[in-house]
PDB file of N, CA and C in Angstrom:
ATOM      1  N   UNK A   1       0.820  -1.186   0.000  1.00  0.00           N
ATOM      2  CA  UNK A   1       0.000   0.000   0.000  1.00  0.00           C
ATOM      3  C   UNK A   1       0.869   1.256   0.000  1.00  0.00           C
ATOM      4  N   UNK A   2       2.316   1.545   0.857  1.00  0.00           N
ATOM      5  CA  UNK A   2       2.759   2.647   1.195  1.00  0.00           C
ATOM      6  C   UNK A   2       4.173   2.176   0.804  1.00  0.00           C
ATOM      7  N   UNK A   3       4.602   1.712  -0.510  1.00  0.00           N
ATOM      8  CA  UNK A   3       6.092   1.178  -0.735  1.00  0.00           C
ATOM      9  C   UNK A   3       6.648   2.461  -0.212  1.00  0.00           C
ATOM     10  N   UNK A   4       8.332   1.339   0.566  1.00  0.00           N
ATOM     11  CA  UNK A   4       9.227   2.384   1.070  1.00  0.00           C
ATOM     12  C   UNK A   4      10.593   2.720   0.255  1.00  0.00           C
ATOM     13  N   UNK A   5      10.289   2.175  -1.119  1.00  0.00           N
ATOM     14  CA  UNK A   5      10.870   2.581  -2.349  1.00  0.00           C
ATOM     15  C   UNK A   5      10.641   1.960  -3.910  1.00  0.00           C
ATOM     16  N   UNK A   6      11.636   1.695  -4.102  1.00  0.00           N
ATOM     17  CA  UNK A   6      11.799   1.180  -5.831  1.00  0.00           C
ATOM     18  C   UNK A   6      12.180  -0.606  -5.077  1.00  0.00           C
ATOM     19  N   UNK A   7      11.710  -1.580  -5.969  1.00  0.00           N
ATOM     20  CA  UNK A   7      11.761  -2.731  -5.978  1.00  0.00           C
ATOM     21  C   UNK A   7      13.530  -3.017  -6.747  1.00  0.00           C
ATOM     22  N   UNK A   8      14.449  -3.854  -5.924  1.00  0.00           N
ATOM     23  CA  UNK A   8      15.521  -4.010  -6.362  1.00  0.00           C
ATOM     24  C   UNK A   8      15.827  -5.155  -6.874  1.00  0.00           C
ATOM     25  N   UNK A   9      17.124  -5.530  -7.565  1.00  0.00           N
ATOM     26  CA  UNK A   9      16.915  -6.616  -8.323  1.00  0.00           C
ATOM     27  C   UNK A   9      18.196  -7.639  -6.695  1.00  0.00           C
ATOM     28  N   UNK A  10      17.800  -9.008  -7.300  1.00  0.00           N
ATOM     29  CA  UNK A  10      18.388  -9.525  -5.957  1.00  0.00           C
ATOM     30  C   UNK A  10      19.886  -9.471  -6.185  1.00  0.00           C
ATOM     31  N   UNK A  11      20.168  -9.739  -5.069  1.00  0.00           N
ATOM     32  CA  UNK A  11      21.979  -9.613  -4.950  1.00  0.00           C
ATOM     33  C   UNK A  11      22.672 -10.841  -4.148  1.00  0.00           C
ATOM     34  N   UNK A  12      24.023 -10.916  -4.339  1.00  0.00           N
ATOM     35  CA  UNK A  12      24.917 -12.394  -4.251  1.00  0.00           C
ATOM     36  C   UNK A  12      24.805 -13.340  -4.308  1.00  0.00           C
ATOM     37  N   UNK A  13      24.259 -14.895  -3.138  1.00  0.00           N
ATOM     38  CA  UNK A  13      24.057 -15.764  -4.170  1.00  0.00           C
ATOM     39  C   UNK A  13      22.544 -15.831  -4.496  1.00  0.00           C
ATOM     40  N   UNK A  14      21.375 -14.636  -4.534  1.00  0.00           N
ATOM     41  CA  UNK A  14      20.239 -14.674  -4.747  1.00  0.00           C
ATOM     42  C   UNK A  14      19.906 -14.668  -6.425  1.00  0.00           C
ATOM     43  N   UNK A  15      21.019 -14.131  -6.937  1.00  0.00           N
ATOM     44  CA  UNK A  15      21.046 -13.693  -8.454  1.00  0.00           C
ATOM     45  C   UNK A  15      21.427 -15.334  -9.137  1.00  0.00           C
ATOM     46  N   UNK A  16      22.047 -16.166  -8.528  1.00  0.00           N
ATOM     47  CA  UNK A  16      22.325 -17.343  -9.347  1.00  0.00           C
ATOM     48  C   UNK A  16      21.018 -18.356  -8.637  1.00  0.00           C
ATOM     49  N   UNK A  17      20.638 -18.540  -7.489  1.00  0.00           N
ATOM     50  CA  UNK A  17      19.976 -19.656  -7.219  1.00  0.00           C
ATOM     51  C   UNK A  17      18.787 -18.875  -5.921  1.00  0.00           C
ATOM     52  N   UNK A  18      18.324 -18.190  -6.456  1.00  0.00           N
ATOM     53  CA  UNK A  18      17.255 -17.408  -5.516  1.00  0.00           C
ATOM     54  C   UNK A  18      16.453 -18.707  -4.439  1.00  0.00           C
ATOM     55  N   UNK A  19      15.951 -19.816  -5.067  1.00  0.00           N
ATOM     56  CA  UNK A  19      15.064 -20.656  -4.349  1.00  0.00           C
ATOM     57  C   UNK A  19      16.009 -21.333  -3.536  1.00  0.00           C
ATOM     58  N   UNK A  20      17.188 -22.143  -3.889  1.00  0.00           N
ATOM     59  CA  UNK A  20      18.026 -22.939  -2.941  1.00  0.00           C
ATOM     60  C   UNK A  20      18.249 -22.121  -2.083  1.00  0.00           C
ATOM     61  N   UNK A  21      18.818 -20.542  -2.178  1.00  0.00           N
ATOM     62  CA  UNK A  21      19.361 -19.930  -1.203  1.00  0.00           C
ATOM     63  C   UNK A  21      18.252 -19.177  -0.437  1.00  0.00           C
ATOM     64  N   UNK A  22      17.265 -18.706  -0.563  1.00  0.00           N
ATOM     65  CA  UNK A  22      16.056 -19.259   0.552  1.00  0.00           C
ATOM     66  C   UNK A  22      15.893 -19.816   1.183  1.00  0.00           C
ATOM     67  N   UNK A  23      15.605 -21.509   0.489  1.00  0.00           N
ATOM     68  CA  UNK A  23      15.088 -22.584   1.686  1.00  0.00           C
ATOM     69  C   UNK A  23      16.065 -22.753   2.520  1.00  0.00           C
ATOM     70  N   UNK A  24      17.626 -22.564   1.968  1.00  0.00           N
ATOM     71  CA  UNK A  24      18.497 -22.878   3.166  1.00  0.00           C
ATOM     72  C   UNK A  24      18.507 -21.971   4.340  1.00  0.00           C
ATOM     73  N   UNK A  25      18.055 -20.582   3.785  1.00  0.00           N
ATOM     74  CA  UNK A  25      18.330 -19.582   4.402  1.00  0.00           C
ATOM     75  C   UNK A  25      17.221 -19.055   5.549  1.00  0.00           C
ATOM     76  N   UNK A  26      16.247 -19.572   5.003  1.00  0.00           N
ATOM     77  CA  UNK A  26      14.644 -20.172   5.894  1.00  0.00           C
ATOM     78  C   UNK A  26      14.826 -21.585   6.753  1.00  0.00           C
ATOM     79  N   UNK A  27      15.156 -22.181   6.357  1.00  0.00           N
ATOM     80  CA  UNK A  27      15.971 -23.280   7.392  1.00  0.00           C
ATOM     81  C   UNK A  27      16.984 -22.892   8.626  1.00  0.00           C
ATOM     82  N   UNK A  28      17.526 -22.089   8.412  1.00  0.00           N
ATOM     83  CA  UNK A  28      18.357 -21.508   9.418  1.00  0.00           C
ATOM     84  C   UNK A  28      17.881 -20.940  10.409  1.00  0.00           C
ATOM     85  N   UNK A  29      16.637 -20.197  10.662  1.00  0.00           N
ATOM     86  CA  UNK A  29      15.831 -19.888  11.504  1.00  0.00           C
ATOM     87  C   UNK A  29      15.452 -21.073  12.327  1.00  0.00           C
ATOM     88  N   UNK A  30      15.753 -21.934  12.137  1.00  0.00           N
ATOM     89  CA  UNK A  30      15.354 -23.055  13.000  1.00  0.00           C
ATOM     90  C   UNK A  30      13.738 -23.272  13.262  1.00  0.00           C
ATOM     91  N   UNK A  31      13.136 -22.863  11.731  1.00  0.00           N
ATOM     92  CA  UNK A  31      11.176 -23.193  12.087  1.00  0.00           C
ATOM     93  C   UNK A  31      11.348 -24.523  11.517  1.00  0.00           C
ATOM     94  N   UNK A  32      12.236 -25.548  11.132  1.00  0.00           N
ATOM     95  CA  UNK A  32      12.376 -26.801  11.022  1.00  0.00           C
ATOM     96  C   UNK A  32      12.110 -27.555  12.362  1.00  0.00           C
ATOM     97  N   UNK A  33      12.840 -27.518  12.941  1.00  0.00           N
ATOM     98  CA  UNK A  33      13.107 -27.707  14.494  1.00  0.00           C
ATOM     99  C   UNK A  33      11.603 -27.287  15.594  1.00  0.00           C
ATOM    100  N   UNK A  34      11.778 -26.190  15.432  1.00  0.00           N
ATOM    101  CA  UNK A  34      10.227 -25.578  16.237  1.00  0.00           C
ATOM    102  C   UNK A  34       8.826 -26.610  15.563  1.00  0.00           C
ATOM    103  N   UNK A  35       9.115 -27.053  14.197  1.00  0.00           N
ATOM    104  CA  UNK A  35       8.062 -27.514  13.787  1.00  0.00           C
ATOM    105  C   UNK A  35       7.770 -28.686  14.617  1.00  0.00           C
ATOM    106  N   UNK A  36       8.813 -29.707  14.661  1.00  0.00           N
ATOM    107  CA  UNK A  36       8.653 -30.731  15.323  1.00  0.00           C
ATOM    108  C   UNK A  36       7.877 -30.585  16.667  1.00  0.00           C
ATOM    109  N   UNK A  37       8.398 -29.624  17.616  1.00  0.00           N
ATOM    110  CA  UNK A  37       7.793 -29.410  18.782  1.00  0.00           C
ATOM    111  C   UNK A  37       6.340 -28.718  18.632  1.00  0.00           C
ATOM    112  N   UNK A  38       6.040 -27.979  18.013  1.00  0.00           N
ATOM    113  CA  UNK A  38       4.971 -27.949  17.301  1.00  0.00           C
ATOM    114  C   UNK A  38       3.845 -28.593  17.029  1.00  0.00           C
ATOM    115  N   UNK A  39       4.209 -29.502  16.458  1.00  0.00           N
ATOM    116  CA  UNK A  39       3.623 -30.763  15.647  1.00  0.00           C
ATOM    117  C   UNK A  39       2.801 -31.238  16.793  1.00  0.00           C
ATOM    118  N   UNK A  40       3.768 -31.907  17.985  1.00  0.00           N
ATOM    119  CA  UNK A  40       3.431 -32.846  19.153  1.00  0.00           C
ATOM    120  C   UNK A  40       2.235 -31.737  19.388  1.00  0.00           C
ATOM    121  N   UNK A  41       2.603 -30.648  19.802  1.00  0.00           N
ATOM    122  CA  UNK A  41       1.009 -29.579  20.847  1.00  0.00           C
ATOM    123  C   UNK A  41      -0.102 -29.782  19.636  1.00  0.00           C
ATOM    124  N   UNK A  42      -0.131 -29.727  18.107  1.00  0.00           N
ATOM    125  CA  UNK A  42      -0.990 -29.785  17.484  1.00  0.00           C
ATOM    126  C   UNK A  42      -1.800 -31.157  17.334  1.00  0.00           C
ATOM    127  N   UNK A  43      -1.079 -32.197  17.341  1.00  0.00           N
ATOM    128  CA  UNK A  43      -1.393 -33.640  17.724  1.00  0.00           C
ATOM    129  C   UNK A  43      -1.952 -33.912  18.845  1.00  0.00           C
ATOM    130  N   UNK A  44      -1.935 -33.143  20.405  1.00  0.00           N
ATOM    131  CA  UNK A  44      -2.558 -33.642  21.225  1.00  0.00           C
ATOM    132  C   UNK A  44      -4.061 -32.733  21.243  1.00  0.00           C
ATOM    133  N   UNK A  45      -3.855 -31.601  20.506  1.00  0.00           N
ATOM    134  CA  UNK A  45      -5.335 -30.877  20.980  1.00  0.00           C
ATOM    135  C   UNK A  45      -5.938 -31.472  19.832  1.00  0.00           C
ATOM    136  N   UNK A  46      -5.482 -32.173  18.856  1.00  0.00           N
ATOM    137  CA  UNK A  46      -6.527 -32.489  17.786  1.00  0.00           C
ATOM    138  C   UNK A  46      -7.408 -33.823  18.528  1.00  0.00           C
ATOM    139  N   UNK A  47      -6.146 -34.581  19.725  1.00  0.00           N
ATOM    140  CA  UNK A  47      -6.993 -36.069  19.873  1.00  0.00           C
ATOM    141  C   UNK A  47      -7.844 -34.928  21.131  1.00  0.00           C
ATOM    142  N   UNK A  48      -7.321 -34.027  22.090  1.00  0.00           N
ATOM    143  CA  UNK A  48      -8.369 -33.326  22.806  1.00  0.00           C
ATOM    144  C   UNK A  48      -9.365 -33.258  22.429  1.00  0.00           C
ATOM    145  N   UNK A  49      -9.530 -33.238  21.124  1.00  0.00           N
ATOM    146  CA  UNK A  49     -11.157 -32.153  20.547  1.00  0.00           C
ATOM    147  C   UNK A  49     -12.016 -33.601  19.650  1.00  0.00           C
ATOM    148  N   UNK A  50     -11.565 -34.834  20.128  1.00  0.00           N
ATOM    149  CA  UNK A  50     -12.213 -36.181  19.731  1.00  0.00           C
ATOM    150  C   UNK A  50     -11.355 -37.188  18.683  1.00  0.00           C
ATOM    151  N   UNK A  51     -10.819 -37.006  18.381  1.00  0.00           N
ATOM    152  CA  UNK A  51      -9.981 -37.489  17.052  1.00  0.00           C
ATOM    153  C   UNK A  51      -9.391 -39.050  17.443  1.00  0.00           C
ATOM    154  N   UNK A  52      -9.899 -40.406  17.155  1.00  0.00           N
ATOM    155  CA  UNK A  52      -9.243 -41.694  17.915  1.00  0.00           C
ATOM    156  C   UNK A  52      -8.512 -42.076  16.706  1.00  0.00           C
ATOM    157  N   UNK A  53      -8.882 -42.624  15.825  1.00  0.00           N
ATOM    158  CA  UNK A  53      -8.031 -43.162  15.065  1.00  0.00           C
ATOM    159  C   UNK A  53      -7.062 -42.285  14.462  1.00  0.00           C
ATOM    160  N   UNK A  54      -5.616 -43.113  13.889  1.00  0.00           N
ATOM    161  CA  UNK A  54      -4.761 -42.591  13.490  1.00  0.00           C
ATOM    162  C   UNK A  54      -5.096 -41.819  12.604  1.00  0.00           C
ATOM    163  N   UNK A  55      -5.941 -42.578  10.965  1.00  0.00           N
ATOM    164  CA  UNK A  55      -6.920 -41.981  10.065  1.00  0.00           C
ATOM    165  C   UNK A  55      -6.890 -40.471  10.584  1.00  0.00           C
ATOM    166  N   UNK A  56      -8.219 -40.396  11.448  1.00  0.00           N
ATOM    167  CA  UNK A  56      -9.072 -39.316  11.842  1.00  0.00           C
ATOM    168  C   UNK A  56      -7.863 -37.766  12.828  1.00  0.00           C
ATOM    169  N   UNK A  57      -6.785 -38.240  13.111  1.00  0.00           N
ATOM    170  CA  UNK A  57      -5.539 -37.279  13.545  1.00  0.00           C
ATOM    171  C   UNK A  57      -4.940 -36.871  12.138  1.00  0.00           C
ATOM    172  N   UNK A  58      -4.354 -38.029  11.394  1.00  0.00           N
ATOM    173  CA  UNK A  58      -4.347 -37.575   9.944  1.00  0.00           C
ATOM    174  C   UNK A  58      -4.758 -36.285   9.057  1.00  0.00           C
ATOM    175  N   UNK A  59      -5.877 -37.181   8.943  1.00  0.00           N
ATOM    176  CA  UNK A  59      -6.975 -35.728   8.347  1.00  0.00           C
ATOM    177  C   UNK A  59      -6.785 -34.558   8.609  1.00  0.00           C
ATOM    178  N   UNK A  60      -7.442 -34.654  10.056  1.00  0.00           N
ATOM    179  CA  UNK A  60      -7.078 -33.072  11.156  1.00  0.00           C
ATOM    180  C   UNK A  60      -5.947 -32.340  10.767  1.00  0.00           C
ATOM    181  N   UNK A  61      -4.802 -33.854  10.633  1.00  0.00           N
ATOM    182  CA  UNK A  61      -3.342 -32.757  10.513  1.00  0.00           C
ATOM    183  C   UNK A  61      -2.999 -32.087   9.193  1.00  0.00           C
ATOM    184  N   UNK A  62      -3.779 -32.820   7.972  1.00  0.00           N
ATOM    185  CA  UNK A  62      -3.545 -32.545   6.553  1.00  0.00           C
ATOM    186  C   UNK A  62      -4.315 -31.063   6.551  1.00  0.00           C
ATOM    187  N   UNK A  63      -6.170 -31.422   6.934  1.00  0.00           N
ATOM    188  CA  UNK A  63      -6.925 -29.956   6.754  1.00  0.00           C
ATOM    189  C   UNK A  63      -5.955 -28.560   7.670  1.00  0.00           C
ATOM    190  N   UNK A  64      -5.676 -28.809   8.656  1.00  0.00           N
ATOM    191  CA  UNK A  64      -5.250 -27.838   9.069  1.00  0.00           C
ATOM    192  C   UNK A  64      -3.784 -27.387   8.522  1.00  0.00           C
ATOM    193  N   UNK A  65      -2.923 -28.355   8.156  1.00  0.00           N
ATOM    194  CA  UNK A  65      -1.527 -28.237   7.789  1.00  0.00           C
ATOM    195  C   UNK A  65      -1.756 -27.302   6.373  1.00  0.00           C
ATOM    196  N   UNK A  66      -2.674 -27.541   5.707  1.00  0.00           N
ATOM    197  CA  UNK A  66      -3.334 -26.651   4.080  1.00  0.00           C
ATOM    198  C   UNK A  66      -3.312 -25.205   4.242  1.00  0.00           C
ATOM    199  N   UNK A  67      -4.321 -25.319   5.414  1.00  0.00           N
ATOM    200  CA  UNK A  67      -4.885 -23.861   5.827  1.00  0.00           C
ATOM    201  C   UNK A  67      -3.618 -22.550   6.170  1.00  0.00           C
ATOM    202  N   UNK A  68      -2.582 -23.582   6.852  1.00  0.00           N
ATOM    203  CA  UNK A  68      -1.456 -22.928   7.450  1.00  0.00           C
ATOM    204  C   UNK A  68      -0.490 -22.616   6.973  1.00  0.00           C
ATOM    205  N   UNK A  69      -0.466 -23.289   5.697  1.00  0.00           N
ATOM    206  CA  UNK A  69       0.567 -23.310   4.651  1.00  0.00           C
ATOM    207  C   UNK A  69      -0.176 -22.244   3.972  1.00  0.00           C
ATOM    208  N   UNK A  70      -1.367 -22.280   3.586  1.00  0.00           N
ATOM    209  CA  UNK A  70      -1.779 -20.485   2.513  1.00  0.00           C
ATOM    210  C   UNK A  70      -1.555 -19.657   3.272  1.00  0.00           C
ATOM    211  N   UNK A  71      -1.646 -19.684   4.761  1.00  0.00           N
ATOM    212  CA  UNK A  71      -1.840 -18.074   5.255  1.00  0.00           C
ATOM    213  C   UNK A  71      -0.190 -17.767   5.651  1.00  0.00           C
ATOM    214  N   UNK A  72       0.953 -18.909   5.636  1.00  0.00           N
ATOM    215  CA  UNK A  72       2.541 -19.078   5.942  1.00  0.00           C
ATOM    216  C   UNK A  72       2.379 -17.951   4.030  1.00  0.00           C
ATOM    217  N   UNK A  73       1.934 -18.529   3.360  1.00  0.00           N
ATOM    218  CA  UNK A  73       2.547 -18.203   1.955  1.00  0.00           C
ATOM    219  C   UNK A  73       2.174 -16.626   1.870  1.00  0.00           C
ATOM    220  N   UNK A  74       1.070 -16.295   2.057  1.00  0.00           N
ATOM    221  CA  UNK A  74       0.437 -14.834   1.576  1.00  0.00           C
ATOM    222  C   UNK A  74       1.404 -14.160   2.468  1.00  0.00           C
ATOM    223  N   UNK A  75       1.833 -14.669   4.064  1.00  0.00           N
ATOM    224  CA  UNK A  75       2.956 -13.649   4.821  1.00  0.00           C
ATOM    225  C   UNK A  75       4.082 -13.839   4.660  1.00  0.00           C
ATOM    226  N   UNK A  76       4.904 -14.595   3.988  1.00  0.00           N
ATOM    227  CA  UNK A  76       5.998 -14.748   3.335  1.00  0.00           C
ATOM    228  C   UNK A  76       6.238 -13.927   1.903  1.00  0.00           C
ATOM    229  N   UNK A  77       5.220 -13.800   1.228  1.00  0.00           N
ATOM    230  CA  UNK A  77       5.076 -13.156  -0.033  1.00  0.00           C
ATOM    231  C   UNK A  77       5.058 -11.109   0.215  1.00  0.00           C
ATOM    232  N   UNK A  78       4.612 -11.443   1.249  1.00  0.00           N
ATOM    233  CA  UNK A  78       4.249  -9.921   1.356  1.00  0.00           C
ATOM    234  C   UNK A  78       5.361  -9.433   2.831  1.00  0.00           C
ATOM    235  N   UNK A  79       6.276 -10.174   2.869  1.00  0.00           N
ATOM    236  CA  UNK A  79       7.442 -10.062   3.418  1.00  0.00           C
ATOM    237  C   UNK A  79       8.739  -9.939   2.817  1.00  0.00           C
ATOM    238  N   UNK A  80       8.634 -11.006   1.785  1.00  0.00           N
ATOM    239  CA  UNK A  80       9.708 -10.948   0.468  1.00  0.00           C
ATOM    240  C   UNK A  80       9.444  -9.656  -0.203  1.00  0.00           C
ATOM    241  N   UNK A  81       8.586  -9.395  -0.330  1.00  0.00           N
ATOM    242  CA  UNK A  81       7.785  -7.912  -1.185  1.00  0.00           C
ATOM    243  C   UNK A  81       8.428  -6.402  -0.078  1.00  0.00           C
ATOM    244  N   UNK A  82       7.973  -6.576   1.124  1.00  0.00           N
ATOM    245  CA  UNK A  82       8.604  -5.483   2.352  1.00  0.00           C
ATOM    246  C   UNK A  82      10.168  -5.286   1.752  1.00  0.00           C
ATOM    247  N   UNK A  83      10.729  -6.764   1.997  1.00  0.00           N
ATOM    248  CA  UNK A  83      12.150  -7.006   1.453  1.00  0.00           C
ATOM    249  C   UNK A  83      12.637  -6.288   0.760  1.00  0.00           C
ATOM    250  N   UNK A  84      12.277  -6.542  -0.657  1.00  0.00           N
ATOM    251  CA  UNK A  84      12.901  -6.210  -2.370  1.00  0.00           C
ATOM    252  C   UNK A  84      12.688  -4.593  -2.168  1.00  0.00           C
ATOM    253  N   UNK A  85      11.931  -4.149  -1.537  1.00  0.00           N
ATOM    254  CA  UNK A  85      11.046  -3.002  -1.463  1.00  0.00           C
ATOM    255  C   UNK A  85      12.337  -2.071  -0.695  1.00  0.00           C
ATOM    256  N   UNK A  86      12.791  -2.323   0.255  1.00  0.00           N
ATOM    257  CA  UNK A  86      13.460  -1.516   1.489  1.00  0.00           C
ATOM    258  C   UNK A  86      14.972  -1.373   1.623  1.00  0.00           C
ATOM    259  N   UNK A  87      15.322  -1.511   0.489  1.00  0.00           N
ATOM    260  CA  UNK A  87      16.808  -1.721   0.274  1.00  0.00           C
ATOM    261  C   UNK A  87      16.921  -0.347   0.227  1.00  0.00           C
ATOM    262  N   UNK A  88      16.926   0.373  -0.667  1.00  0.00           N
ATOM    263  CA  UNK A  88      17.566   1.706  -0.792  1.00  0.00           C
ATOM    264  C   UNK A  88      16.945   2.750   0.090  1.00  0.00           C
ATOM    265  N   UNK A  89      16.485   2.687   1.293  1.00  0.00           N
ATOM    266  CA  UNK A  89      15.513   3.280   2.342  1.00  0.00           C
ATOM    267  C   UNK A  89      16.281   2.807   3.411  1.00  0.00           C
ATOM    268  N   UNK A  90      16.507   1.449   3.660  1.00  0.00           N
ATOM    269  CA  UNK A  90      16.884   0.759   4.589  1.00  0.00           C
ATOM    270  C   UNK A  90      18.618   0.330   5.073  1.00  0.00           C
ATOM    271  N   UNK A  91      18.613  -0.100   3.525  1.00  0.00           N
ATOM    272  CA  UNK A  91      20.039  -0.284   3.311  1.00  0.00           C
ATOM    273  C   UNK A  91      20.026  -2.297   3.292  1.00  0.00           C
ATOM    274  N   UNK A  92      21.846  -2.900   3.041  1.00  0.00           N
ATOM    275  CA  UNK A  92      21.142  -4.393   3.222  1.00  0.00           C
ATOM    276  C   UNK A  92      21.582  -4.798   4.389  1.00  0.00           C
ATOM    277  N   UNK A  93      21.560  -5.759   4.460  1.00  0.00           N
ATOM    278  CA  UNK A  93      21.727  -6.333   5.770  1.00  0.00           C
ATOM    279  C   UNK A  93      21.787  -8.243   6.013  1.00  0.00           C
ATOM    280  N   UNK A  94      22.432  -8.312   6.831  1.00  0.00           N
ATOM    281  CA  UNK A  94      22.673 -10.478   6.902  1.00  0.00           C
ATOM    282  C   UNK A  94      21.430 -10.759   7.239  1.00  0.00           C
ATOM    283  N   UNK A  95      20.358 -10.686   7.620  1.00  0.00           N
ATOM    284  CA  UNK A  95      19.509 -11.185   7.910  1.00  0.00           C
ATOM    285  C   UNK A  95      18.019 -10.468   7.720  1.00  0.00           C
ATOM    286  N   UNK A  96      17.036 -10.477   7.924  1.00  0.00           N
ATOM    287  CA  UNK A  96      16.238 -10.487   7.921  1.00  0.00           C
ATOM    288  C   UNK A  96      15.239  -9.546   8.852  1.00  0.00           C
ATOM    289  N   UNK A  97      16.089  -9.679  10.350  1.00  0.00           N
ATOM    290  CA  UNK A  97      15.096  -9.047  11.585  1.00  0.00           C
ATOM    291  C   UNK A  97      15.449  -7.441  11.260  1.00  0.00           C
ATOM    292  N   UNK A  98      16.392  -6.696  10.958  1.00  0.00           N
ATOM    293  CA  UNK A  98      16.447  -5.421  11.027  1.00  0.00           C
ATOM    294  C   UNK A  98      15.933  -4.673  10.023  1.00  0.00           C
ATOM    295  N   UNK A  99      15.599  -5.427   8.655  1.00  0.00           N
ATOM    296  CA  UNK A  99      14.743  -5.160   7.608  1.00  0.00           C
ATOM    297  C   UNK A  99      13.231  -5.119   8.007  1.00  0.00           C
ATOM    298  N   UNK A 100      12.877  -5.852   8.655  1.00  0.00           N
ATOM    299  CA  UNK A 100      11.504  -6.163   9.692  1.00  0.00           C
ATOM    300  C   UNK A 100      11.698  -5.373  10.533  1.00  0.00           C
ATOM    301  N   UNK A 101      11.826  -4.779  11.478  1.00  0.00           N
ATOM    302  CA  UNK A 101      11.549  -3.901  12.298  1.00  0.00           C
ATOM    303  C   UNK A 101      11.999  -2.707  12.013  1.00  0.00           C
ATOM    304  N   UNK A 102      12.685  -2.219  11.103  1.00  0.00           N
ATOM    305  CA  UNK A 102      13.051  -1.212  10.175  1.00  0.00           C
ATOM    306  C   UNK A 102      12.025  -0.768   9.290  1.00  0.00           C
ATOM    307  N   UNK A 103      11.094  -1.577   8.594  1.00  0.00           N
ATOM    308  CA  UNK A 103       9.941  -1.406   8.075  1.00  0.00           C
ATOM    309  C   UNK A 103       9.167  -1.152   8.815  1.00  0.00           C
ATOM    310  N   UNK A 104       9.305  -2.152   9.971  1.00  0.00           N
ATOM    311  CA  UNK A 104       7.828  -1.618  11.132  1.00  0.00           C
ATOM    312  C   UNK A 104       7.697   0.026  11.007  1.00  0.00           C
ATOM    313  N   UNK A 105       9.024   0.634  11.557  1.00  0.00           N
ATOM    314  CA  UNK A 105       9.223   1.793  12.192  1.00  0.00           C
ATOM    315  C   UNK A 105       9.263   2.749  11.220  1.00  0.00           C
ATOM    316  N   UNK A 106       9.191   2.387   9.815  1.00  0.00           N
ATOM    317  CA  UNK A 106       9.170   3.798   8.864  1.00  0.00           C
ATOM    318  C   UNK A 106       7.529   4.027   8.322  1.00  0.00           C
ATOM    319  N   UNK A 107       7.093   2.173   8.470  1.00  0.00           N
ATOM    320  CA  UNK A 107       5.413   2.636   8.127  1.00  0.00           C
ATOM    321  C   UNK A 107       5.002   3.060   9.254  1.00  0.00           C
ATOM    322  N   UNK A 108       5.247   2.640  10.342  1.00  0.00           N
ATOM    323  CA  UNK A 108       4.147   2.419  12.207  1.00  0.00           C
ATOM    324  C   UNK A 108       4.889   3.573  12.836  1.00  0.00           C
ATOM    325  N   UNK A 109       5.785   4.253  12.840  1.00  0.00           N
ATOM    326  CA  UNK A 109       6.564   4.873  13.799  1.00  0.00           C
ATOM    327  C   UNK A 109       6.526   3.803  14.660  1.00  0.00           C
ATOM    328  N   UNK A 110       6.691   4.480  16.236  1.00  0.00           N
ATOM    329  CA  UNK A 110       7.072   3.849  17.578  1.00  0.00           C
ATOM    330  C   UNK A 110       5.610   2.338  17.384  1.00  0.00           C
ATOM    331  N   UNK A 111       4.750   3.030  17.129  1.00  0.00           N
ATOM    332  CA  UNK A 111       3.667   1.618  17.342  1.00  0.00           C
ATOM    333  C   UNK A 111       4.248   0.055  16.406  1.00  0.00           C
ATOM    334  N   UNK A 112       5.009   0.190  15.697  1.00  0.00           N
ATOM    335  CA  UNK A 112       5.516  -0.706  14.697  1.00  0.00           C
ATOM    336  C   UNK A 112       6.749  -1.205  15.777  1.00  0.00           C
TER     337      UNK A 112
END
């Protein structure tokens, strides 16, 4: 809605292998790891809320795993987008968090 500049083209190894150097680079955050622990709390409130057979946990875990994966994608997309967006405003940077809260604070001021 309020770009905080010109969209840039990617840089180092994003320009030869943009997707490998993502997933590795999204892997590093360790939401691999968190998933697992994750997983278990989502597995017990599904048998909480009736779920006996393996089948019927299944399901639960597929419908909901769908749902979580579109709304993971639309905020990943419109994060990559913040991204490409904030370079020449922002400047670059190794990671990720100071681009994110750097954006907070030029759209949100202090409330961001």
């Amino acid at each position: 809605m309020k770009p905080l500049g010109e969209q840039t083209a990617p840089k180092g190894e994003y320009i030869a292998s943009p997707f490998s150097t993502g997933f590795i680079d999204g892997y590093n955050t360790m939401d691999a790891l968190a998933s697992l622990v994750f997983g278990i709390i989502v597995i017990n409130a599904i048998k909480s809320y009736g779920a006996k057979s393996k089948r019927d946990i299944a399901a639960a875990c597929l419908k909901t795993g769908l749902i979580a994966v579109g709304f993971l994608a639309i905020i990943y997309i419109f994060v990559a987008y913040i991204g490409s967006m904030s370079v020449n405003r922002l400047g670059l940077f190794d990671n990720g968090g100071p681009i994110l809260s750097g954006a907070a604070f030029v759209l949100f001021w202090f409330l961001g």
